[in-house]
N, C-alpha and C. Protein backbone atom coordinates (compact mmCIF):
# COMPACT_ATOMS: atom_id res chain seq x y z
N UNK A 1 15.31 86.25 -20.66
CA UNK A 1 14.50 85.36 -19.92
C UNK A 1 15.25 84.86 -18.72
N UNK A 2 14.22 84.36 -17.86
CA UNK A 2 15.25 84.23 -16.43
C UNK A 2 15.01 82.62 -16.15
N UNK A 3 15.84 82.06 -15.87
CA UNK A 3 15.78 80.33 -15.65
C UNK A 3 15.61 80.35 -14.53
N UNK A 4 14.60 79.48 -14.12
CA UNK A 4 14.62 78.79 -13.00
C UNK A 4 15.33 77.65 -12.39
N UNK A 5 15.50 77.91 -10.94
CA UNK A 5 16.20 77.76 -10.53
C UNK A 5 15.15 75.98 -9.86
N UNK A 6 16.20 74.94 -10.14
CA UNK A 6 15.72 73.48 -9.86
C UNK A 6 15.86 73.40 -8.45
N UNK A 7 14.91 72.73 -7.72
CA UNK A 7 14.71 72.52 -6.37
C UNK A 7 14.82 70.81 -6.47
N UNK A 8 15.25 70.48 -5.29
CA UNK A 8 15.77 69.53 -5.62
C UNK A 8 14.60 68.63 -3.99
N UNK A 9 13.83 68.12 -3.69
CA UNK A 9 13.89 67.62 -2.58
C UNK A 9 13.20 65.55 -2.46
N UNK A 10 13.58 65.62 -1.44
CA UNK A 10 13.18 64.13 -0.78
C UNK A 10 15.27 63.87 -0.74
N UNK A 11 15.24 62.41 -0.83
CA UNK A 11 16.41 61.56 0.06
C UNK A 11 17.73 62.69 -1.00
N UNK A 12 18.40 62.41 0.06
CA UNK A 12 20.18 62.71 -0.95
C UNK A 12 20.73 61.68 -0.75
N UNK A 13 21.81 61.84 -1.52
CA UNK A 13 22.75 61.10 -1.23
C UNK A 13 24.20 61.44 -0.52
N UNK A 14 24.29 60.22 0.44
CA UNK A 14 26.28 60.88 1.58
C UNK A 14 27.19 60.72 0.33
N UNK A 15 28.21 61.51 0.80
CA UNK A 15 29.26 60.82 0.34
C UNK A 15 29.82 59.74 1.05
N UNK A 16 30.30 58.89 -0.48
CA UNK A 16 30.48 57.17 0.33
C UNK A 16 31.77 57.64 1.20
N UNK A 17 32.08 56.60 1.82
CA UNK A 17 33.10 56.21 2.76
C UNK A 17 33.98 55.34 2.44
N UNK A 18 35.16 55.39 2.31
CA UNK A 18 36.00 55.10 2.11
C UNK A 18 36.83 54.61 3.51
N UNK A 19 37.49 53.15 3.03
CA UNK A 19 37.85 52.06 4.52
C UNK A 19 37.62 51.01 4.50
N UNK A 20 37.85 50.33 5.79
CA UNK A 20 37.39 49.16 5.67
C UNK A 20 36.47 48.92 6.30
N UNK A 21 35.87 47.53 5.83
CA UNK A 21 34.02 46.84 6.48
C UNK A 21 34.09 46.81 8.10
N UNK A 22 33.60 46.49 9.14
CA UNK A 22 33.52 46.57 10.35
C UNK A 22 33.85 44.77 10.26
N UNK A 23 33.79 44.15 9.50
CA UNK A 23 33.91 42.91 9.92
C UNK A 23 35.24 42.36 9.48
N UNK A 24 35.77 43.14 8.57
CA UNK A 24 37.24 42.84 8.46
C UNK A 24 37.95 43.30 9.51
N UNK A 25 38.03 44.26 9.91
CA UNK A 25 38.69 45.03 11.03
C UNK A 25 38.12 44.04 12.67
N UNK A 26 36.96 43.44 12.58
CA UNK A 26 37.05 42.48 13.95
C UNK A 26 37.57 40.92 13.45
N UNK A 27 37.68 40.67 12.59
CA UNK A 27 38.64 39.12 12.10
C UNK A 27 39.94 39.90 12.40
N UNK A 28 40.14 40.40 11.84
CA UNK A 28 41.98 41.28 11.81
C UNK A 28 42.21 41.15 14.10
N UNK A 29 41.37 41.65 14.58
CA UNK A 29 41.72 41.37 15.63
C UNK A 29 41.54 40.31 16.11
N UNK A 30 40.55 39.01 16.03
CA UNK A 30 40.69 38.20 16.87
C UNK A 30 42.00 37.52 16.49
N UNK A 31 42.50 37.29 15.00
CA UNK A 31 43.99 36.77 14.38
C UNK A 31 44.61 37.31 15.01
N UNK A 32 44.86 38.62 15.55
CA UNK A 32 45.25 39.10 16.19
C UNK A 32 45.54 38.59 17.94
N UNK A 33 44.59 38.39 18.29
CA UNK A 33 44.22 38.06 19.85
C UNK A 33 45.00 36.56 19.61
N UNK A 34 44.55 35.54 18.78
CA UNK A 34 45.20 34.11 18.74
C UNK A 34 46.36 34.51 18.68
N UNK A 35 46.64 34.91 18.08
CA UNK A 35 48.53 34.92 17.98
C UNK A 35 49.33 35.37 19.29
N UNK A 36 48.68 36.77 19.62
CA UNK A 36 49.04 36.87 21.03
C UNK A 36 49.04 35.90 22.33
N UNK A 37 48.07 35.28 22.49
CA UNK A 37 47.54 34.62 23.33
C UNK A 37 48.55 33.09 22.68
N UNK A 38 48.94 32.03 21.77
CA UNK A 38 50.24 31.41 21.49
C UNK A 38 51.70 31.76 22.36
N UNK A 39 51.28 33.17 21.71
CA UNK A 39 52.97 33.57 21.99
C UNK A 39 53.39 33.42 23.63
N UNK A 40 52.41 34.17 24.16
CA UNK A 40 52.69 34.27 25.65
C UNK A 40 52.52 32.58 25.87
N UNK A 41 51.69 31.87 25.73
CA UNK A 41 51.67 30.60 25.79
C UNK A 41 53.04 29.54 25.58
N UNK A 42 53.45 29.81 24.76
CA UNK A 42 54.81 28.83 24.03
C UNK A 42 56.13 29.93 25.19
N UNK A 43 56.03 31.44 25.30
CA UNK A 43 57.08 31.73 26.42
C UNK A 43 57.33 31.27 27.37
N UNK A 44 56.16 30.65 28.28
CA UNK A 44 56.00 30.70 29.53
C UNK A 44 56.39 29.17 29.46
N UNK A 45 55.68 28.12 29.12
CA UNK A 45 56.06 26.98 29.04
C UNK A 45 57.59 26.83 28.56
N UNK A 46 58.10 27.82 27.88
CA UNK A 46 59.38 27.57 27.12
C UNK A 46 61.03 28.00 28.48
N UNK A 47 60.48 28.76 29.25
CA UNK A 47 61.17 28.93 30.37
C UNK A 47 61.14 28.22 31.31
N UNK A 48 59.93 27.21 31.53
CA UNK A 48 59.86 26.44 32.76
C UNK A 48 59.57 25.16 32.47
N UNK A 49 60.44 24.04 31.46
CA UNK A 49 60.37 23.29 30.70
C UNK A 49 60.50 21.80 31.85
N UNK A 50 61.34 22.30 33.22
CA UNK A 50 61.40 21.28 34.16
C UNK A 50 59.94 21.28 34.72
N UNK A 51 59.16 22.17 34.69
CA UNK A 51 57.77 22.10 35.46
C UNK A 51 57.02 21.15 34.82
N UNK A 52 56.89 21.48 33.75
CA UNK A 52 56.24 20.56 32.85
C UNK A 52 56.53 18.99 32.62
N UNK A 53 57.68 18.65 32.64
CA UNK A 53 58.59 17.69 33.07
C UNK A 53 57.72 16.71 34.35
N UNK A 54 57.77 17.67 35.53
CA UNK A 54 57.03 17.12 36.82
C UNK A 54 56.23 16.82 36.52
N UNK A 55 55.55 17.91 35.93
CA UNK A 55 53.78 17.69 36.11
C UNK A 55 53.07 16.51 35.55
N UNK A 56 54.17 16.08 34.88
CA UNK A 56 53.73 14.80 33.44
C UNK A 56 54.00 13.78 33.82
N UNK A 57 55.59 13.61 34.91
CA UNK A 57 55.78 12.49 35.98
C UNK A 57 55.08 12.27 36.88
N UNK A 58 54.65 12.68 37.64
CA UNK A 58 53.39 13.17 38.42
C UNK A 58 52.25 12.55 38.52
N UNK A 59 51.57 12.93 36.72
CA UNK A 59 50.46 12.28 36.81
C UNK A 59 50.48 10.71 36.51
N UNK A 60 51.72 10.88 35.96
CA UNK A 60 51.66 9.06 35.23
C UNK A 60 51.81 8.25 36.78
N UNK A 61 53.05 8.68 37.56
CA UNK A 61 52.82 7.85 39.11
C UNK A 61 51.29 7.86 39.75
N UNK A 62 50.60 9.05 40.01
CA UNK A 62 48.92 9.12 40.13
C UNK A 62 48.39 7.92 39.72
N UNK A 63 48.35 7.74 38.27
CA UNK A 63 47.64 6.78 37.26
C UNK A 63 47.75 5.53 37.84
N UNK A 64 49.21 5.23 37.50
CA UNK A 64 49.59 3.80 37.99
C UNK A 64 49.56 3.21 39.77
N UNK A 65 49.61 4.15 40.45
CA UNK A 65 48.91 3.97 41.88
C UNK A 65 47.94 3.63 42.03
N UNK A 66 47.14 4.30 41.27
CA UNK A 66 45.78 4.13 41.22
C UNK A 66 45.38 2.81 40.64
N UNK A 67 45.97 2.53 39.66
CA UNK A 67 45.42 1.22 38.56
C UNK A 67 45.87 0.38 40.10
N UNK A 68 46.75 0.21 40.69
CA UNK A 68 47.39 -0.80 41.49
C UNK A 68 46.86 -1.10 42.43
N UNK A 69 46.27 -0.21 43.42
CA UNK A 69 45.06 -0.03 44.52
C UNK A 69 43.93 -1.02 43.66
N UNK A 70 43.10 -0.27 42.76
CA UNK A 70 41.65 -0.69 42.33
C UNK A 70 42.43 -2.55 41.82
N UNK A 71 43.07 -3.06 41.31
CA UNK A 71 43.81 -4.42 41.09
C UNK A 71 43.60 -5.24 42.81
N UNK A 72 44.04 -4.69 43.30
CA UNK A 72 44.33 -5.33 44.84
C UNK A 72 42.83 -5.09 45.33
N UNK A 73 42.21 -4.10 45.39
CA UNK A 73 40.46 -4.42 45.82
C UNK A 73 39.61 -5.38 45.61
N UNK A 74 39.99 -5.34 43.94
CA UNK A 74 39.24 -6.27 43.36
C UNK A 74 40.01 -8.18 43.68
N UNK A 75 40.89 -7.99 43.90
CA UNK A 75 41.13 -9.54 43.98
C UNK A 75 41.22 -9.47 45.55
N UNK A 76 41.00 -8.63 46.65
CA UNK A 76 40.85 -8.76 48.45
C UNK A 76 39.53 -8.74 48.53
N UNK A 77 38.68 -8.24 47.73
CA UNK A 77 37.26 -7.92 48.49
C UNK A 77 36.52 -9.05 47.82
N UNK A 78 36.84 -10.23 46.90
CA UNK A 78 36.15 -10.51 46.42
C UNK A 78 35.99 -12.46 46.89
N UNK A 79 35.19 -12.43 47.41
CA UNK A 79 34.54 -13.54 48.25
C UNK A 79 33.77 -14.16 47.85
N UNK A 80 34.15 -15.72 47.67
CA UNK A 80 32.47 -16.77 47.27
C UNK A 80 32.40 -17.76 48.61
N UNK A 81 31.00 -17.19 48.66
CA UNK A 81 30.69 -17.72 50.67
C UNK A 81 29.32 -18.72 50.08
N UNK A 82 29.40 -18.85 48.63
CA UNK A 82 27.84 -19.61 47.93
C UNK A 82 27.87 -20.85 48.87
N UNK A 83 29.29 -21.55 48.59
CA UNK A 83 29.31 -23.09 48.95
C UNK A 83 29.29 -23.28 50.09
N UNK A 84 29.49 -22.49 51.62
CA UNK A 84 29.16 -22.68 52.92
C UNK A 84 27.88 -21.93 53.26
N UNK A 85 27.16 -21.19 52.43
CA UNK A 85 26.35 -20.37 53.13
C UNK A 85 24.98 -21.36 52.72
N UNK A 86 24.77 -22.22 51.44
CA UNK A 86 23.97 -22.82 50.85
C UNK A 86 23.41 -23.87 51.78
N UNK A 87 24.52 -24.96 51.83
CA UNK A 87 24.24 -25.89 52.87
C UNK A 87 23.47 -25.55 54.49
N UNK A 88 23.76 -24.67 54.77
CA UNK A 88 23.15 -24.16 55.98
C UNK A 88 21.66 -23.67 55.76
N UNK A 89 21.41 -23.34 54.64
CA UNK A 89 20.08 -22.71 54.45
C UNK A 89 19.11 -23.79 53.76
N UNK A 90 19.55 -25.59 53.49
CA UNK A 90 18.57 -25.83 53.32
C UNK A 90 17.16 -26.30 53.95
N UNK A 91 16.31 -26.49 53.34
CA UNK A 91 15.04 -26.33 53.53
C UNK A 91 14.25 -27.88 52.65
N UNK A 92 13.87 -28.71 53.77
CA UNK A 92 13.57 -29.99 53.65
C UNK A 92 12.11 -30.13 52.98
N UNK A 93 11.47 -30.17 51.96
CA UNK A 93 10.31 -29.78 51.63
C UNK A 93 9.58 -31.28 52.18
N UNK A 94 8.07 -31.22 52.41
CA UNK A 94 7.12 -32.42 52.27
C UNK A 94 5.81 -32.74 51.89
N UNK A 95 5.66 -33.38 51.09
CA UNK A 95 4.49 -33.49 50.27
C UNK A 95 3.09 -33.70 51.01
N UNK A 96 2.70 -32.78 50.94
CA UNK A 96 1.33 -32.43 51.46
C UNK A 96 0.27 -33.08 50.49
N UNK A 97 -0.83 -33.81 50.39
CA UNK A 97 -1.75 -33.54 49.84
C UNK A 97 -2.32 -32.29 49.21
N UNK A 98 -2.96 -32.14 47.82
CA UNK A 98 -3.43 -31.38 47.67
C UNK A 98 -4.71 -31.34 47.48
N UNK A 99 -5.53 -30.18 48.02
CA UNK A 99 -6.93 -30.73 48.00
C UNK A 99 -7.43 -30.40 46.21
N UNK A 100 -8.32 -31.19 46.15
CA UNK A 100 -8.84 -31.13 45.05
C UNK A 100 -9.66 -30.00 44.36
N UNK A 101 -9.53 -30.11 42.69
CA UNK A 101 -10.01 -28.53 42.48
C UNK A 101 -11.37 -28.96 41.99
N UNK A 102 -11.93 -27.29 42.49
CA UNK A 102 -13.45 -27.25 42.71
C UNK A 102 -14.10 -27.26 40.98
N UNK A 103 -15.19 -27.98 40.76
CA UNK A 103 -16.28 -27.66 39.98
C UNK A 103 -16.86 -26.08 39.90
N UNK A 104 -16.31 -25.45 38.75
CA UNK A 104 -17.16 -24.32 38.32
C UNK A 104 -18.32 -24.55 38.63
N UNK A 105 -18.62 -23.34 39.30
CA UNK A 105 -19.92 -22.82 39.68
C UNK A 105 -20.89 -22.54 38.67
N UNK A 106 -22.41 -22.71 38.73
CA UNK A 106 -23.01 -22.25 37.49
C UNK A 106 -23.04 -20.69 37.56
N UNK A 107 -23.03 -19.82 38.35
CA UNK A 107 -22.74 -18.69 38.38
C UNK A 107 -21.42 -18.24 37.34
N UNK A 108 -20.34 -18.35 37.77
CA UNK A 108 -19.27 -18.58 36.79
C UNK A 108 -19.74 -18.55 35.37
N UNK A 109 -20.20 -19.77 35.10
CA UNK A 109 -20.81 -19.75 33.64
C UNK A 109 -21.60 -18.55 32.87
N UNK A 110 -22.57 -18.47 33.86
CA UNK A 110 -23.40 -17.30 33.59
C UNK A 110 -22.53 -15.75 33.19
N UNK A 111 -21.55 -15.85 33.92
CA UNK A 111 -20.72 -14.89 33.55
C UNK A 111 -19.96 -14.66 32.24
N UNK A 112 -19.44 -15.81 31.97
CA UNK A 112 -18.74 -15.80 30.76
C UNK A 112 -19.78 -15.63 29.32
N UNK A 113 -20.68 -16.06 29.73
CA UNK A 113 -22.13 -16.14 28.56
C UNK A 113 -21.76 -14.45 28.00
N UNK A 114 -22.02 -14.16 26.77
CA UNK A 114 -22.61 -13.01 26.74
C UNK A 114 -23.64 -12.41 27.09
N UNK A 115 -24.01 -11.27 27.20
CA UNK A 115 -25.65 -11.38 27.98
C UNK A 115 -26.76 -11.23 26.38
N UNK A 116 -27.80 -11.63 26.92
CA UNK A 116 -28.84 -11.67 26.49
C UNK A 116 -29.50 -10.83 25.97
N UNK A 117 -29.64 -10.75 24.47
CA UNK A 117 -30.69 -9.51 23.88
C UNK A 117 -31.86 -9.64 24.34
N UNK A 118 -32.07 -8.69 24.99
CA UNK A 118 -33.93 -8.92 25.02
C UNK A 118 -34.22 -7.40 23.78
N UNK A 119 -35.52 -7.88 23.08
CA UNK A 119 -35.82 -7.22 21.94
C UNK A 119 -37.32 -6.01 22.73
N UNK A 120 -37.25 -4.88 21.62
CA UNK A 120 -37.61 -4.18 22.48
C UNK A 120 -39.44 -4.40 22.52
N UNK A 121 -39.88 -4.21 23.32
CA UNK A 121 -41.57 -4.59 23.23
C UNK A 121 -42.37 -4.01 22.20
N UNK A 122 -41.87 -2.64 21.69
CA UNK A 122 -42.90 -2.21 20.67
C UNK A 122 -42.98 -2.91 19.42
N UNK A 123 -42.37 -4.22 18.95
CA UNK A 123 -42.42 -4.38 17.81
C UNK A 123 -41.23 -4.04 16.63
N UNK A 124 -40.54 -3.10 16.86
CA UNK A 124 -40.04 -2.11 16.00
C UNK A 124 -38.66 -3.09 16.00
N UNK A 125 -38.25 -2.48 14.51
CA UNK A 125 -36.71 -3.02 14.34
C UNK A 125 -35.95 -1.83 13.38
N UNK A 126 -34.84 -2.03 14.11
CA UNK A 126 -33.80 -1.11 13.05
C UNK A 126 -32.88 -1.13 11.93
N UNK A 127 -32.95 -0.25 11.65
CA UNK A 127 -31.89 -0.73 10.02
C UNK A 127 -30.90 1.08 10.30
N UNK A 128 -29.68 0.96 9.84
CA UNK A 128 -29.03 1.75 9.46
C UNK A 128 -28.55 1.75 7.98
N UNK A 129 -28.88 3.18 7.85
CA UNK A 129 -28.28 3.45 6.24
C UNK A 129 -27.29 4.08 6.20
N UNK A 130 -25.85 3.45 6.15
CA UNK A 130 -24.24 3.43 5.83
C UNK A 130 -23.86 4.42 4.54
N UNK A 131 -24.87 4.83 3.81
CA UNK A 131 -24.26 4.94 2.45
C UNK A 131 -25.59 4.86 1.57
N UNK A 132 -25.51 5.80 0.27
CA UNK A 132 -26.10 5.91 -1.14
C UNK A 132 -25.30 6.38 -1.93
N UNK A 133 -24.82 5.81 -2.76
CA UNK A 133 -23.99 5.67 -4.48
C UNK A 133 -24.58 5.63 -5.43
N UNK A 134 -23.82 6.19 -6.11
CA UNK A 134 -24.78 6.43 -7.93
C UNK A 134 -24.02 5.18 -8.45
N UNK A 135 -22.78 4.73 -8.17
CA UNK A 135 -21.34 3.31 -8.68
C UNK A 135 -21.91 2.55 -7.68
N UNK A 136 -21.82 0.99 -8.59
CA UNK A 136 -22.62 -0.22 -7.49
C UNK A 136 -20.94 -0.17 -7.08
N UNK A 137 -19.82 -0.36 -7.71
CA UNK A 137 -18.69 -0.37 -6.99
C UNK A 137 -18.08 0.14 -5.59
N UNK A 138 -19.19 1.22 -5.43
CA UNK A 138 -18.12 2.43 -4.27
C UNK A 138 -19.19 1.68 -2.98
N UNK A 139 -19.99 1.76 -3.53
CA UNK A 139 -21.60 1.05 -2.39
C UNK A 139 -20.38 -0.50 -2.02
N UNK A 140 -20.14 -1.49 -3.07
CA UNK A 140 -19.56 -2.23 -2.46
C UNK A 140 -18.65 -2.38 -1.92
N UNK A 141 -17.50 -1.32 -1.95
CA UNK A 141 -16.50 -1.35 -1.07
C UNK A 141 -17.26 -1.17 0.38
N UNK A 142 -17.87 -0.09 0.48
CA UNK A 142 -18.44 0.80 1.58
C UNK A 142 -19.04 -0.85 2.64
N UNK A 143 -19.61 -1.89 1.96
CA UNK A 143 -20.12 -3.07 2.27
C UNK A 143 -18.67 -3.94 2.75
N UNK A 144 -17.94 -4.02 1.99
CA UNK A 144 -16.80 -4.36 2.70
C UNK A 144 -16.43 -4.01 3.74
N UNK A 145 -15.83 -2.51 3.87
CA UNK A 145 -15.45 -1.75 5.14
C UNK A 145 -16.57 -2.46 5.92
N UNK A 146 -17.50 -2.30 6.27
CA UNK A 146 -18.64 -2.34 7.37
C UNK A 146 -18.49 -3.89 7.58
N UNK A 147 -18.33 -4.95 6.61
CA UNK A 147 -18.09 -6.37 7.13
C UNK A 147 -17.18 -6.51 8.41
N UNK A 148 -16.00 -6.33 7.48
CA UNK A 148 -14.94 -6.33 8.02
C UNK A 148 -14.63 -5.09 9.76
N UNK A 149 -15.51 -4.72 9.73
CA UNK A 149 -16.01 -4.47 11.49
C UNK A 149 -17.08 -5.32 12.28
N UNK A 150 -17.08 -6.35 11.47
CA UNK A 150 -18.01 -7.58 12.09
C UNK A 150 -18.93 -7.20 12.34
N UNK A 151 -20.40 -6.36 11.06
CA UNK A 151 -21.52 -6.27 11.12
C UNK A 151 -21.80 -6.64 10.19
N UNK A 152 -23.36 -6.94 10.36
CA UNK A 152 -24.06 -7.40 8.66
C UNK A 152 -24.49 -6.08 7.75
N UNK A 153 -24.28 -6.34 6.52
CA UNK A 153 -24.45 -5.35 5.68
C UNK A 153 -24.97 -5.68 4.32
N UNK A 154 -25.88 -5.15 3.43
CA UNK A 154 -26.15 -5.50 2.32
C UNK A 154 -26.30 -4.13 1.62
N UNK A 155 -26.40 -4.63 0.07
CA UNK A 155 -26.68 -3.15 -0.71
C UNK A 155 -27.92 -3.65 -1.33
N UNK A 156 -28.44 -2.81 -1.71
CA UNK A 156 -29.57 -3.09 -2.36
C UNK A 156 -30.34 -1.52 -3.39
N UNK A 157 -30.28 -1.81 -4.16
CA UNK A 157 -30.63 -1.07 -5.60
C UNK A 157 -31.99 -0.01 -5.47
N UNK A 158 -31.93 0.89 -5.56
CA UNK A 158 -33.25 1.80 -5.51
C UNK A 158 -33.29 2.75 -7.06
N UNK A 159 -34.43 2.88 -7.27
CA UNK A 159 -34.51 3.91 -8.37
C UNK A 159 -35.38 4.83 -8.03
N UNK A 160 -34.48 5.85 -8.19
CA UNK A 160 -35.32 7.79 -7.35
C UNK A 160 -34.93 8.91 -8.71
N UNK A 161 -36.00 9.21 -8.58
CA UNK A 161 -36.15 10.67 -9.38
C UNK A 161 -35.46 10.42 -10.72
N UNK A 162 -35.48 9.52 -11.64
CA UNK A 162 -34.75 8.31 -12.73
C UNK A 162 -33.22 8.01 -12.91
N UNK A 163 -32.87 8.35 -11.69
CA UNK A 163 -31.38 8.04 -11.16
C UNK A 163 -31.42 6.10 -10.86
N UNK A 164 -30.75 5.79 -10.78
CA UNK A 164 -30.30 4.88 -9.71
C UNK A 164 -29.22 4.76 -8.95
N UNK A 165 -29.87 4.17 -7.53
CA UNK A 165 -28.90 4.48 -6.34
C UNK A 165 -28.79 3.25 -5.69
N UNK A 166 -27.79 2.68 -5.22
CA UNK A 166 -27.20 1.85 -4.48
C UNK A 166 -26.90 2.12 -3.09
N UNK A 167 -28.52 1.88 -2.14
CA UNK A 167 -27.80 2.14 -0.98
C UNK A 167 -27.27 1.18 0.26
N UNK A 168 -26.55 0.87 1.03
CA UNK A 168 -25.43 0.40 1.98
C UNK A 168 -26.54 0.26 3.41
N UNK A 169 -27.06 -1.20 3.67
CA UNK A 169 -28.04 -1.00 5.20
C UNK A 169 -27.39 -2.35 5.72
N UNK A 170 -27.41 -1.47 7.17
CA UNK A 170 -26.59 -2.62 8.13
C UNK A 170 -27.83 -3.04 9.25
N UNK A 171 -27.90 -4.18 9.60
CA UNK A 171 -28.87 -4.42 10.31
C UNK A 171 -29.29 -5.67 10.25
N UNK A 172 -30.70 -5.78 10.26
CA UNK A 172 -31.49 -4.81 11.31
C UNK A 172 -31.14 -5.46 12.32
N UNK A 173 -31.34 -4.25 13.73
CA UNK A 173 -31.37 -4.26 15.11
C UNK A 173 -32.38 -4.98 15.82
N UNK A 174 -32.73 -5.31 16.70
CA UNK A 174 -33.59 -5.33 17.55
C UNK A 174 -34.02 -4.35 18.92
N UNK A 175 -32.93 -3.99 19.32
CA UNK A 175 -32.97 -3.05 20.13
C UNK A 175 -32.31 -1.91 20.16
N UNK A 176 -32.04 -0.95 20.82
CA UNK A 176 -31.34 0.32 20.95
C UNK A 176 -30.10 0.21 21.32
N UNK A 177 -29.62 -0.81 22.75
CA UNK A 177 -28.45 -1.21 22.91
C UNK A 177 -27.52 -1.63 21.35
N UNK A 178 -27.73 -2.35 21.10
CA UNK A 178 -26.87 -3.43 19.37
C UNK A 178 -27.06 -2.10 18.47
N UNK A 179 -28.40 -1.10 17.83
CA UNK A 179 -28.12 -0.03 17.28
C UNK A 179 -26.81 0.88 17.63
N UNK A 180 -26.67 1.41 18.99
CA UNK A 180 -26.21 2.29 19.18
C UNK A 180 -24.28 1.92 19.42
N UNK A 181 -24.34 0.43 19.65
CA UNK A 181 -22.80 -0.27 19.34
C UNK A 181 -22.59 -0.19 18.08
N UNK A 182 -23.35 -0.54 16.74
CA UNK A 182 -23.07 -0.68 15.92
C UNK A 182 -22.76 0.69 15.10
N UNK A 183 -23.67 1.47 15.40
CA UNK A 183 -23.46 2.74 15.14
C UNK A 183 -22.10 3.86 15.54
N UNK A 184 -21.67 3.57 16.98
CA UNK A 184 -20.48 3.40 17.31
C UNK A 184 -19.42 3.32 16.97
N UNK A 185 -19.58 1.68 16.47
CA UNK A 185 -18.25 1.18 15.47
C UNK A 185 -18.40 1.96 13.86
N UNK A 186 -19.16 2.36 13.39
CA UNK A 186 -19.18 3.09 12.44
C UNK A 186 -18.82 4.54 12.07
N UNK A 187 -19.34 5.11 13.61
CA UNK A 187 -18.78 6.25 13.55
C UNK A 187 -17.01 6.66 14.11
N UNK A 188 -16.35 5.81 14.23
CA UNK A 188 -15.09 5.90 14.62
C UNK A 188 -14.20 5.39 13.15
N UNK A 189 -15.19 4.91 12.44
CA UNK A 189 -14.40 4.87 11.23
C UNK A 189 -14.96 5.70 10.47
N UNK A 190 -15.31 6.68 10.45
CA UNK A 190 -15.58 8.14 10.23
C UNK A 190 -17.26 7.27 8.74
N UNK A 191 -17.74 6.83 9.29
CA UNK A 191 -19.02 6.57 8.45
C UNK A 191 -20.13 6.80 9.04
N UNK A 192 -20.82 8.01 8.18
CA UNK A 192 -21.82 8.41 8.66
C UNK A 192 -23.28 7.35 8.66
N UNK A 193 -24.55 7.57 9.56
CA UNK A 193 -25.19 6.95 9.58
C UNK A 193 -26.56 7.50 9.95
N UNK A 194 -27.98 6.70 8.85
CA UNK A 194 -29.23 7.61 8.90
C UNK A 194 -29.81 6.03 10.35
N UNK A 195 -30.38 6.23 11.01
CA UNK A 195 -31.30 5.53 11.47
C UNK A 195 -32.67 5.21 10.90
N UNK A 196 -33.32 4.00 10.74
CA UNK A 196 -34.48 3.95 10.10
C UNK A 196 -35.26 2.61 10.57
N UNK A 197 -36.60 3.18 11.29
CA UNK A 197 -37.15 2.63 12.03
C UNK A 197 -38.35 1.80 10.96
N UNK A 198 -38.41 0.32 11.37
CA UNK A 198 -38.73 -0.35 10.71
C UNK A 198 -40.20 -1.05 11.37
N UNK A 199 -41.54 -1.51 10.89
CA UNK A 199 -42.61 -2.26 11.45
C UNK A 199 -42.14 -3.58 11.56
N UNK A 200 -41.99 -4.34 12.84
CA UNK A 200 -42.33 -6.08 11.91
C UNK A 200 -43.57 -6.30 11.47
């Protein structure tokens, strides 16, 4: 019988490599580079030990010149001219009458007034509905919140489809202006609102 012969295909494998990582071999040189870069450093200074010497006398005379100048500026440039310059500049005041203050205008007044609801001619008044709850509790918070934005609010009890519901009405309006403020302030405190037009 004749064996077949195994085919072997898809990935192979290299032979590994043997050595070192690429990142040992670049640490090995920069240790490398520091040490070099010392050495020449500590030679050069180590031969010219009077330079260094200067350079250090040098700056300390710089320093102290300097401190000695800015000392002498400050106590030459510094002048108080308050006590001769004052006297020369005063200024003799004299009492004038003052005229007398005016009586608010009734105009004025009128202004500060708030203005005036006028109600609308058809009769009609509004109510907004804030809210319906199955919990008289959640209805009364919901009555809170809405107070406490300085509107009137009541709950009041309904029975639908043999549920009962507690719903949240702010009102009533008289006109469209006061609806549409109040509605306003409601909707910025993210509370939705039904409109509901009422007969007197």
């Amino acid at each position: 019988m004749a064996t077949q012969k195994k085919t072997t295909r898809g990935a192979t494998r290299s032979p590994e490599r043997k050595g070192l990582p690429a990142s040992a071999l670049l640490g090995t040189g920069f240790i490398a580079g520091i040490i070099c870069s010392v050495l020449v450093y500590s030679t050069v200074i180590s031969k010219h030990p009077e330079r260094e010497a200067k350079l250090a006398a040098s700056k300390a005379a710089a320093a102290q010149e300097k401190a000695q100048k800015d000392r002498k500026d400050v106590t030459s440039n510094t002048k108080f001219d308050f006590f001769t310059v004052l006297p020369e500049r005063e200024v003799i005041v004299t009492e004038e009458p003052r005229p007398a203050p005016k009586k608010p205008s009734n105009a004025i007044k009128q202004v500060d007034k708030p203005p005036v609801e006028k109600p609308d001619i058809s009769g009609e008044r509004y109510i907004l509905q804030a809210g319906s709850f199955r919990q008289g509790a959640d209805a009364d918070r919901r009555r809170a919140q809405i107070l406490l934005l300085g509107l009137d609010a009541k709950v009041e009890s309904v029975e639908a489809n043999g549920d009962r519901w507690h719903r949240v009405y702010v009102g009533p309006f008289q006109s469209h202006n006061t609806l549409s403020d109040a509605r306003s302030k409601l909707i910025n405190e993210s509370i939705d609102t039904l409109v509901i037009r009422q007969k007197k």
